[in-house]
N, C-alpha and C. Protein backbone atom coordinates (compact mmCIF):
# COMPACT_ATOMS: atom_id res chain seq x y z
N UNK A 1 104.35 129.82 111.55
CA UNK A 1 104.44 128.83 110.48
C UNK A 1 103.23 127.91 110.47
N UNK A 2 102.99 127.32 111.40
CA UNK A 2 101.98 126.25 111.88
C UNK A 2 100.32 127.16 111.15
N UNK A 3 100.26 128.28 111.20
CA UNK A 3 99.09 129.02 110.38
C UNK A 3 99.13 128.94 109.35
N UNK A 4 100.19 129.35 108.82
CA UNK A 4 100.26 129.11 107.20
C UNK A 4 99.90 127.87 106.94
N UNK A 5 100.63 127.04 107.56
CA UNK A 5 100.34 125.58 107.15
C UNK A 5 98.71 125.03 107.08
N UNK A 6 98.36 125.30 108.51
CA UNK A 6 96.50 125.18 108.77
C UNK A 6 96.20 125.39 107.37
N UNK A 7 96.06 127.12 107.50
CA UNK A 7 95.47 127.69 106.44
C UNK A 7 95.11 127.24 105.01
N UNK A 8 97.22 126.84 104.61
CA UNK A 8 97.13 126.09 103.27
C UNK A 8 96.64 125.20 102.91
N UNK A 9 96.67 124.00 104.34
CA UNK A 9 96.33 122.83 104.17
C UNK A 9 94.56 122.57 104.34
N UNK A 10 94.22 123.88 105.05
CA UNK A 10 92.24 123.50 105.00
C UNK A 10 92.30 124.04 103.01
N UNK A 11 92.45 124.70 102.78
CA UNK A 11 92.22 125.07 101.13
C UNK A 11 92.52 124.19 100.42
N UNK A 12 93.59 123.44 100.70
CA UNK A 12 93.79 122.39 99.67
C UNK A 12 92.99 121.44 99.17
N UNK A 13 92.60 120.75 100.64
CA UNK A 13 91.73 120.09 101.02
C UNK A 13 90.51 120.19 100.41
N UNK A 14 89.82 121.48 100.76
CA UNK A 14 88.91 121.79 99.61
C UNK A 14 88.74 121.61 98.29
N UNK A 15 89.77 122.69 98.01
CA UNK A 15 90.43 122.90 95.96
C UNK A 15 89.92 121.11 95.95
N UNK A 16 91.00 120.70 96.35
CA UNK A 16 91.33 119.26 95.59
C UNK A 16 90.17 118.26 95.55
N UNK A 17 89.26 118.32 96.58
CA UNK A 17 88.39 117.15 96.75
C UNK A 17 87.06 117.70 95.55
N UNK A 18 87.12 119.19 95.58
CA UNK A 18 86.20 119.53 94.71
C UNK A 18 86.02 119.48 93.59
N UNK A 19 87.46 120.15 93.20
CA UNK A 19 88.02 120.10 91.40
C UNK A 19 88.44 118.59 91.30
N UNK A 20 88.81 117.99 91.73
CA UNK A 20 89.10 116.50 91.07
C UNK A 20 88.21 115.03 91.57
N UNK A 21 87.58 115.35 92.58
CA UNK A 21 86.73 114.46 93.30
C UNK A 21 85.49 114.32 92.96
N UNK A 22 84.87 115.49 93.04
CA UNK A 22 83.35 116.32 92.99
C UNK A 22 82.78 115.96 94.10
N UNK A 23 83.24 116.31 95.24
CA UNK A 23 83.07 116.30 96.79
C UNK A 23 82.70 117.55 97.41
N UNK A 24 81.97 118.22 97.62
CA UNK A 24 82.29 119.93 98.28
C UNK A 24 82.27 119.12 99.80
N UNK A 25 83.18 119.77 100.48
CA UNK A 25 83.41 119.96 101.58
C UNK A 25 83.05 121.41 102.00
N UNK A 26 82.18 120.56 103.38
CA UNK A 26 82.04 122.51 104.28
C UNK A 26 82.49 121.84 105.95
N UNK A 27 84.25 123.13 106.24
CA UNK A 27 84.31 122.91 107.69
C UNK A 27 83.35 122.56 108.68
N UNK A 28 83.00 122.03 109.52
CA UNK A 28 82.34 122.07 110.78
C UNK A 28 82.96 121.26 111.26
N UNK A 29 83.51 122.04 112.29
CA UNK A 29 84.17 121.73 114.05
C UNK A 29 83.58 120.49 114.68
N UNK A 30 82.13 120.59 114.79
CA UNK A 30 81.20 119.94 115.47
C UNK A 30 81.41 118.40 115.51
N UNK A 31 81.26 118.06 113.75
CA UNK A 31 81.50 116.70 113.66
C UNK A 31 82.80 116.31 114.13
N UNK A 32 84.40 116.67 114.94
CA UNK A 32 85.19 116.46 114.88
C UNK A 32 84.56 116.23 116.84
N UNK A 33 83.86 117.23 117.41
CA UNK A 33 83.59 116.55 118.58
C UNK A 33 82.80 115.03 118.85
N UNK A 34 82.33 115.21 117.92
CA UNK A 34 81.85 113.37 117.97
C UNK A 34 82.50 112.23 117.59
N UNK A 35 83.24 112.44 116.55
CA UNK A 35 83.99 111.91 115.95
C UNK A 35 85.00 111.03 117.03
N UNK A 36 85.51 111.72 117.97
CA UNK A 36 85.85 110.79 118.72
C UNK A 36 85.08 109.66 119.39
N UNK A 37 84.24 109.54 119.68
CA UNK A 37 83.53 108.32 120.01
C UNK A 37 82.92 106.87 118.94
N UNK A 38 83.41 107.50 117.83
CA UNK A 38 83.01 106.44 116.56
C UNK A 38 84.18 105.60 116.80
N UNK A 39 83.20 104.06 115.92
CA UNK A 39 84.36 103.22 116.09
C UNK A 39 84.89 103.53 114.71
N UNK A 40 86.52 102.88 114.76
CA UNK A 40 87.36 103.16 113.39
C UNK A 40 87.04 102.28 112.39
N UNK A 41 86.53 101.19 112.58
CA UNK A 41 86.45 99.79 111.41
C UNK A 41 85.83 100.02 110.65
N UNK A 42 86.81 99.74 109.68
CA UNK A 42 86.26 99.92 108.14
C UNK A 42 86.94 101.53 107.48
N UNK A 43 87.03 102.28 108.89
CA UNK A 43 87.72 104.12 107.92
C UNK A 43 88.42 103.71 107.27
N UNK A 44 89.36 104.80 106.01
CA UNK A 44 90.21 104.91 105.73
C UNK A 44 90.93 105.84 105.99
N UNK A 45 92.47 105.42 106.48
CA UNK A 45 93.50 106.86 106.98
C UNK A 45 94.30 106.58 106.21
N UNK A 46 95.31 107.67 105.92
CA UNK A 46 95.72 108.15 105.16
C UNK A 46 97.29 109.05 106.20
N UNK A 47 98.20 108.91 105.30
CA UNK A 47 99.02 109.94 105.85
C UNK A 47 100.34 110.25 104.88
N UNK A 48 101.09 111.51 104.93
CA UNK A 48 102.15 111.80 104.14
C UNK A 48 103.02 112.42 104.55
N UNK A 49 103.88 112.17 104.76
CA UNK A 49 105.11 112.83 105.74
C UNK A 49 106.15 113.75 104.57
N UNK A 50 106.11 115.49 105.23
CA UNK A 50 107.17 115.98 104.17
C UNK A 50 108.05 116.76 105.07
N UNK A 51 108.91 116.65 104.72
CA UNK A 51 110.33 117.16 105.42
C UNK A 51 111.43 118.34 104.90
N UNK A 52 111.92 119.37 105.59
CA UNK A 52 112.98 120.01 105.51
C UNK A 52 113.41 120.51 106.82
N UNK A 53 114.80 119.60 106.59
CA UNK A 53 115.56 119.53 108.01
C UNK A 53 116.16 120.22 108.22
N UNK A 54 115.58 120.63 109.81
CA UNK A 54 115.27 120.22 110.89
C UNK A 54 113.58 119.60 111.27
N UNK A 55 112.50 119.80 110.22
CA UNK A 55 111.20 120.14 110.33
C UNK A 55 110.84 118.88 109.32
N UNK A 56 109.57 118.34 110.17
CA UNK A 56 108.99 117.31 109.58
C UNK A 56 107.68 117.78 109.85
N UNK A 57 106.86 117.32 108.58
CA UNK A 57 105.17 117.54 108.64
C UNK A 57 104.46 116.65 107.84
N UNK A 58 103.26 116.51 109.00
CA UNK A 58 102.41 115.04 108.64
C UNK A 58 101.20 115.56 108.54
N UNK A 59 100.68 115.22 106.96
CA UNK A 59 99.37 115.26 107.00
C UNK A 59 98.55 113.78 107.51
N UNK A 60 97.55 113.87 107.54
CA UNK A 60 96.56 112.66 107.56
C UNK A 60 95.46 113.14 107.36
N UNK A 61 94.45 112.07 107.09
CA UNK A 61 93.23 112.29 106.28
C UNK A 61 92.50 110.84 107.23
N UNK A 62 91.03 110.65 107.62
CA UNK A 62 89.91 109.64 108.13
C UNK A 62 88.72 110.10 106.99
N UNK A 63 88.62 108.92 106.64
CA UNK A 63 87.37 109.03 105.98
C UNK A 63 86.36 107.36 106.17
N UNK A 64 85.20 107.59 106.35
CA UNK A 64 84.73 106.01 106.43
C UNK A 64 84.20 105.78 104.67
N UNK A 65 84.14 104.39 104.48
CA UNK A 65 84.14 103.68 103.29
C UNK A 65 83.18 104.45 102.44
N UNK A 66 81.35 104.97 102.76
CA UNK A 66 81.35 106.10 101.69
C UNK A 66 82.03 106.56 100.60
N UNK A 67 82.52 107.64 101.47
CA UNK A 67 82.93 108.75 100.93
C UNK A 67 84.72 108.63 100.04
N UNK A 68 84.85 106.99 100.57
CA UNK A 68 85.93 106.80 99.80
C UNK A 68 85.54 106.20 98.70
N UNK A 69 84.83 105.25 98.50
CA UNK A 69 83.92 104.71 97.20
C UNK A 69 83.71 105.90 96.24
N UNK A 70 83.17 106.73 96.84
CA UNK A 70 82.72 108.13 95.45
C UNK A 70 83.59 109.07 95.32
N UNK A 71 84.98 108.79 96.08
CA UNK A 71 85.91 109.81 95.93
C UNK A 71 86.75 109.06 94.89
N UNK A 72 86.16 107.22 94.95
CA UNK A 72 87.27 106.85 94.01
C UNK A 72 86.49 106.57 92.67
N UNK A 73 85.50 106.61 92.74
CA UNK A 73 84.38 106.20 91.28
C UNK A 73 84.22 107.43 90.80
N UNK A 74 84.18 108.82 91.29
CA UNK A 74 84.24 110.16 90.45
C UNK A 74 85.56 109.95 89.54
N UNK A 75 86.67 109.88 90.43
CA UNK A 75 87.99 110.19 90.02
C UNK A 75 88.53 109.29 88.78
N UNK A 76 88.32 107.48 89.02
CA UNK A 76 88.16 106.68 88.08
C UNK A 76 87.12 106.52 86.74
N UNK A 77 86.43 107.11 87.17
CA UNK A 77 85.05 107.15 86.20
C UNK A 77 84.26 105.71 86.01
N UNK A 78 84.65 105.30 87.23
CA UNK A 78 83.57 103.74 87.55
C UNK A 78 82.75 103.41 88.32
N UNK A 79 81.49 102.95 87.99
CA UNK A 79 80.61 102.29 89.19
C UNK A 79 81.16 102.04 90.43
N UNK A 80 80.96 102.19 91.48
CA UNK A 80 81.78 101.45 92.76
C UNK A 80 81.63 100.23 92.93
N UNK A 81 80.82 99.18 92.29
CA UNK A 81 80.80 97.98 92.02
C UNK A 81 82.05 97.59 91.55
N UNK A 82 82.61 98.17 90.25
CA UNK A 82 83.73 97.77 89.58
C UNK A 82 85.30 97.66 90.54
N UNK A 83 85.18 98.71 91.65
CA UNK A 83 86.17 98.95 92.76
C UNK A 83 86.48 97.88 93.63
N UNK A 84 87.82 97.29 93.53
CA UNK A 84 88.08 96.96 94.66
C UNK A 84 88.96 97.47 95.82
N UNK A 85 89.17 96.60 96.75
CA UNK A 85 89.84 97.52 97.83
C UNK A 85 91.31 97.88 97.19
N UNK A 86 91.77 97.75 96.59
CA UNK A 86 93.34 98.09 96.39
C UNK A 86 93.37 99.32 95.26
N UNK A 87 91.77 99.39 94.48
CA UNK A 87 91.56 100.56 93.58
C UNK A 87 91.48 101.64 95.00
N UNK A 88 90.31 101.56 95.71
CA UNK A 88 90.28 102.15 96.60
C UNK A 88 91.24 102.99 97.37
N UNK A 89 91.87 102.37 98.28
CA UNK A 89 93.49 102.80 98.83
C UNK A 89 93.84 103.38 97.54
N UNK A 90 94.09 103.02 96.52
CA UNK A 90 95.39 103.67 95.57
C UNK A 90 94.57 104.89 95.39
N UNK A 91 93.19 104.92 95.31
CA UNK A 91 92.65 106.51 94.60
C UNK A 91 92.48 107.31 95.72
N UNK A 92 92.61 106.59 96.90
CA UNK A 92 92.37 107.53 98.55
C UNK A 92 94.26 108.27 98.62
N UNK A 93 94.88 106.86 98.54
CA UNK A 93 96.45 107.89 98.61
C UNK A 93 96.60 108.29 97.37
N UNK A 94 95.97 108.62 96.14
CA UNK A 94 96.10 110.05 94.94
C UNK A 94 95.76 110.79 95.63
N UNK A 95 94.27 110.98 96.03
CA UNK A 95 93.81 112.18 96.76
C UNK A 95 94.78 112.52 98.04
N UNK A 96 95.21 112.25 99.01
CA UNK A 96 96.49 112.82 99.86
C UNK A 96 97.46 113.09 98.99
N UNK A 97 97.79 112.97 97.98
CA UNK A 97 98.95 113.33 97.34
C UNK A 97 98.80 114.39 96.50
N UNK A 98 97.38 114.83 96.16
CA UNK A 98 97.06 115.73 95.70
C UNK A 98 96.82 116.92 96.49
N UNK A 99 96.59 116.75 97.54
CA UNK A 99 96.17 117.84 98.92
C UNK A 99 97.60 118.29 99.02
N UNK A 100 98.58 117.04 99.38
CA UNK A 100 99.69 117.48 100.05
C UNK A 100 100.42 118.19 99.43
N UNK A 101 100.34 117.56 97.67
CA UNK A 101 101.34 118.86 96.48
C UNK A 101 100.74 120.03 96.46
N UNK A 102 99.56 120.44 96.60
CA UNK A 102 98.83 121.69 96.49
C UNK A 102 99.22 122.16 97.90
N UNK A 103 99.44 122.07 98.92
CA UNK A 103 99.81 122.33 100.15
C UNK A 103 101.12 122.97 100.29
N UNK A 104 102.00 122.12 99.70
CA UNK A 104 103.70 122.53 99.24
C UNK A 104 103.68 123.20 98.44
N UNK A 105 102.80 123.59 97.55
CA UNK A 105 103.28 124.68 96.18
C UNK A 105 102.69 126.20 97.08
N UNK A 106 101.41 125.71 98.22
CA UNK A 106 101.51 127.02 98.37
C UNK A 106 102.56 127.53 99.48
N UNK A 107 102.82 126.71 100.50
CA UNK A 107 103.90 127.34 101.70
C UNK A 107 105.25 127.16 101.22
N UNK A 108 105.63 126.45 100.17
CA UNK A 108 107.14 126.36 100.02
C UNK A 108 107.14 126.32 98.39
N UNK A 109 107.43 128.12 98.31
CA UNK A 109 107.72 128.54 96.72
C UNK A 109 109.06 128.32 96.20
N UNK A 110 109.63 127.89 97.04
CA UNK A 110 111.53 127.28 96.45
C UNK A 110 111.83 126.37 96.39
N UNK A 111 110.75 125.28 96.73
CA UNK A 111 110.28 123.96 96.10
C UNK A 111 111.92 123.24 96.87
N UNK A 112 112.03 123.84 98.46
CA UNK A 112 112.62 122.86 99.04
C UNK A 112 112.31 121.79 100.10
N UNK A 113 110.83 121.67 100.30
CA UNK A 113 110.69 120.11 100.49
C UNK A 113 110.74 119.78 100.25
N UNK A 114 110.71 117.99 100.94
CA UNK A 114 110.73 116.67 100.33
C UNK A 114 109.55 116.15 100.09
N UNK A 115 108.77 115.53 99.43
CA UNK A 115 107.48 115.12 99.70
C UNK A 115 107.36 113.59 99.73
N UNK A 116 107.17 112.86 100.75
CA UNK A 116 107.18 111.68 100.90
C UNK A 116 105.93 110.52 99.98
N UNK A 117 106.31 109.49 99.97
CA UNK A 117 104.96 108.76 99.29
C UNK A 117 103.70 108.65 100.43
N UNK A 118 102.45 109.06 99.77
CA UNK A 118 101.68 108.20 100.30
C UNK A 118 100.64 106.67 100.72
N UNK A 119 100.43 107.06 101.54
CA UNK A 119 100.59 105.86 102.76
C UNK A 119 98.76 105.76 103.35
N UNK A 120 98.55 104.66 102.69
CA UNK A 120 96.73 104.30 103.02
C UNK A 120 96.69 102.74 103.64
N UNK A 121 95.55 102.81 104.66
CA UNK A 121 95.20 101.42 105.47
C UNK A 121 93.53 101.61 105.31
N UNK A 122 93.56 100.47 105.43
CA UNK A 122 91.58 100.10 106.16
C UNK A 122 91.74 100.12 107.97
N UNK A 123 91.42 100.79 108.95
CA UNK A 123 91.45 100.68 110.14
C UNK A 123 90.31 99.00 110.70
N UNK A 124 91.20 98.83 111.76
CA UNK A 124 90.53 97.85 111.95
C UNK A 124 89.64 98.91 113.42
N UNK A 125 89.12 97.73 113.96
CA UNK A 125 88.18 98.00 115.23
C UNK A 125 88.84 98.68 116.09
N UNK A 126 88.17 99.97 117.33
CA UNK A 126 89.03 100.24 117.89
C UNK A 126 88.17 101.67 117.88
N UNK A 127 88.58 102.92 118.85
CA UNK A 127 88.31 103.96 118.88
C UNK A 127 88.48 104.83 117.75
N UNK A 128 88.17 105.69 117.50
CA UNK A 128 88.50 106.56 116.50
C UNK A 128 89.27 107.89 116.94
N UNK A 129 89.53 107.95 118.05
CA UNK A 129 90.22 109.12 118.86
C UNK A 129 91.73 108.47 119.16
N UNK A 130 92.24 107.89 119.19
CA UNK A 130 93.23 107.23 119.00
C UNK A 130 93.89 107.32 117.76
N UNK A 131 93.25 107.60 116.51
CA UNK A 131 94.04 107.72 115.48
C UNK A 131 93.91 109.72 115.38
N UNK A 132 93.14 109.93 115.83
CA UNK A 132 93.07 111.46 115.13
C UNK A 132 94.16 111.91 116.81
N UNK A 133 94.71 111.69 117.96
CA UNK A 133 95.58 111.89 118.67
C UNK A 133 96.82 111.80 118.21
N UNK A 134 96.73 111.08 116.84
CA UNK A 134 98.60 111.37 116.32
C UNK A 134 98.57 112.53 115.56
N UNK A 135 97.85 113.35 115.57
CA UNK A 135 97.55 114.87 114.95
C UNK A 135 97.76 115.54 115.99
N UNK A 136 98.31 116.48 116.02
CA UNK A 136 98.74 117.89 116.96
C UNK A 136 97.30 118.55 116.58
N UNK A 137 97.16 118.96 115.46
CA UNK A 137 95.56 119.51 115.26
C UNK A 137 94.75 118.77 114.43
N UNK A 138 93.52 118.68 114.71
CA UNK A 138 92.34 118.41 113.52
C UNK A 138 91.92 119.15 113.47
N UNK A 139 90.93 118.62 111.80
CA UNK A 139 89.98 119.50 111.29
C UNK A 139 88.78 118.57 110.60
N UNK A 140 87.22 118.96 110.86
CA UNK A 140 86.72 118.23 110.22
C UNK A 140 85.71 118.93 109.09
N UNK A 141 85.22 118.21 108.32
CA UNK A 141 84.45 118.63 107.38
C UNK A 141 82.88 117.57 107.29
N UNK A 142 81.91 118.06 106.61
CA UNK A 142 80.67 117.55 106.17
C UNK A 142 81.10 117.10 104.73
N UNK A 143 81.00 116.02 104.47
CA UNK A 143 80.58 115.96 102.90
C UNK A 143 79.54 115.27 102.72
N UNK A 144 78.53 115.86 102.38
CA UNK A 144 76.70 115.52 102.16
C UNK A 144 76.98 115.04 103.62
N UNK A 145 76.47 115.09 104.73
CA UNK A 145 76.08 114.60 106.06
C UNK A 145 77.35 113.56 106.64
N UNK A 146 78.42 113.02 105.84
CA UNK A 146 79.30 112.23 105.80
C UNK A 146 80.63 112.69 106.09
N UNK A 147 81.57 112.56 107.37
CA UNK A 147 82.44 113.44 107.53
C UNK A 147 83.97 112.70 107.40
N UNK A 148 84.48 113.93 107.05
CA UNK A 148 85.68 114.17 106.43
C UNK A 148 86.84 114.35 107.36
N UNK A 149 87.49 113.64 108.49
CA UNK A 149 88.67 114.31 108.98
C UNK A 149 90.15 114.45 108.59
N UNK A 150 90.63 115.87 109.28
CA UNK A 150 91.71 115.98 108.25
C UNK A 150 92.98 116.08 109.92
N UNK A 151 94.46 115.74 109.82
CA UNK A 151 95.12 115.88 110.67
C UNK A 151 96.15 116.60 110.19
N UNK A 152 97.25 117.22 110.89
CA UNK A 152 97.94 117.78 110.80
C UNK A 152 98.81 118.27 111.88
N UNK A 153 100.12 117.82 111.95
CA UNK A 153 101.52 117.86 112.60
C UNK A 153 102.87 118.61 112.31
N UNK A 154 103.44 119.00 113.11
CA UNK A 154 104.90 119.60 112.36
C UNK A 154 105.95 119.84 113.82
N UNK A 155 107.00 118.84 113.12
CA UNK A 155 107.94 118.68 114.43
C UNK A 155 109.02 119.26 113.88
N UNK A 156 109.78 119.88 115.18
CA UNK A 156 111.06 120.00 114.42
C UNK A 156 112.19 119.08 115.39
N UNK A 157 113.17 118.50 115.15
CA UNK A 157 113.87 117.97 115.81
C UNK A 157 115.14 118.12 116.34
């Protein structure tokens, strides 16, 4: 199960940031080994919890302020001047909500999950390996030299 999920959830990721963002993302591993040593202040995380019980699954998303500015001025069609932080968050949790429905339409065709709301912060100071440790797996990406991490969990209880 946990493959399918990977699988669905690196494509989504893609599809979505590309077709609605104008972001290309390209995997590399690499940046996810450094990535732990950055500080968090200022990222934005992201997370969405979807459920069918017995089974719960958490996406999350790190991105630093960049790449959230032009993920939200493509999508809005505004200068990033015009952005403030609460445009921001709201167009960072569209984009998780857009990953995560494209995620569910592809592993669950009987449309019996739940899909929870999403859920965006500004990280304050602090490690950056500490937040990508509430992920069972990561994944990271390049966007233009600027990286993209993605998390992903699934418990059953």
């Amino acid at each position: 199960m946990e493959q399918e999920w990977t699988k669905a959830l690196k494509d989504a990721i893609s599809e979505v940031f590309s077709t609605m963002f104008f972001i290309v993302l390209m995997e590399d591993q690499s940046i996810l080994d450094e990535a732990g040593d950055l500080d968090a202040e200022g990222w934005y995380e992201g997370w969405l919890e979807m459920s069918l019980p017995p089974t719960t699954a958490k996406v999350w998303t790190w991105t630093p302020p960049g790449v959230v500015g032009e993920l939200a001025s493509n999508f809005m069609s505004l200068d990033p001047s015009e952005l403030d932080q609460e445009a921001l968050l709201d167009a960072y949790r569209e984009a998780l909500n857009m990953v995560a429905g494209k995620l569910l339409t592809t592993v669950d065709n009987q449309g019996s999950w739940k899909m929870g709301l999403p859920q965006a912060r500004v990280l304050p100071a602090g490690g950056l390996q500490a937040y990508l440790d509430q992920a069972d797996q990561c994944f990271s990406y390049d966007a233009e030299d600027r990286p993209v991490l993605l998390g992903l969990s699934i418990q059953n209880s």
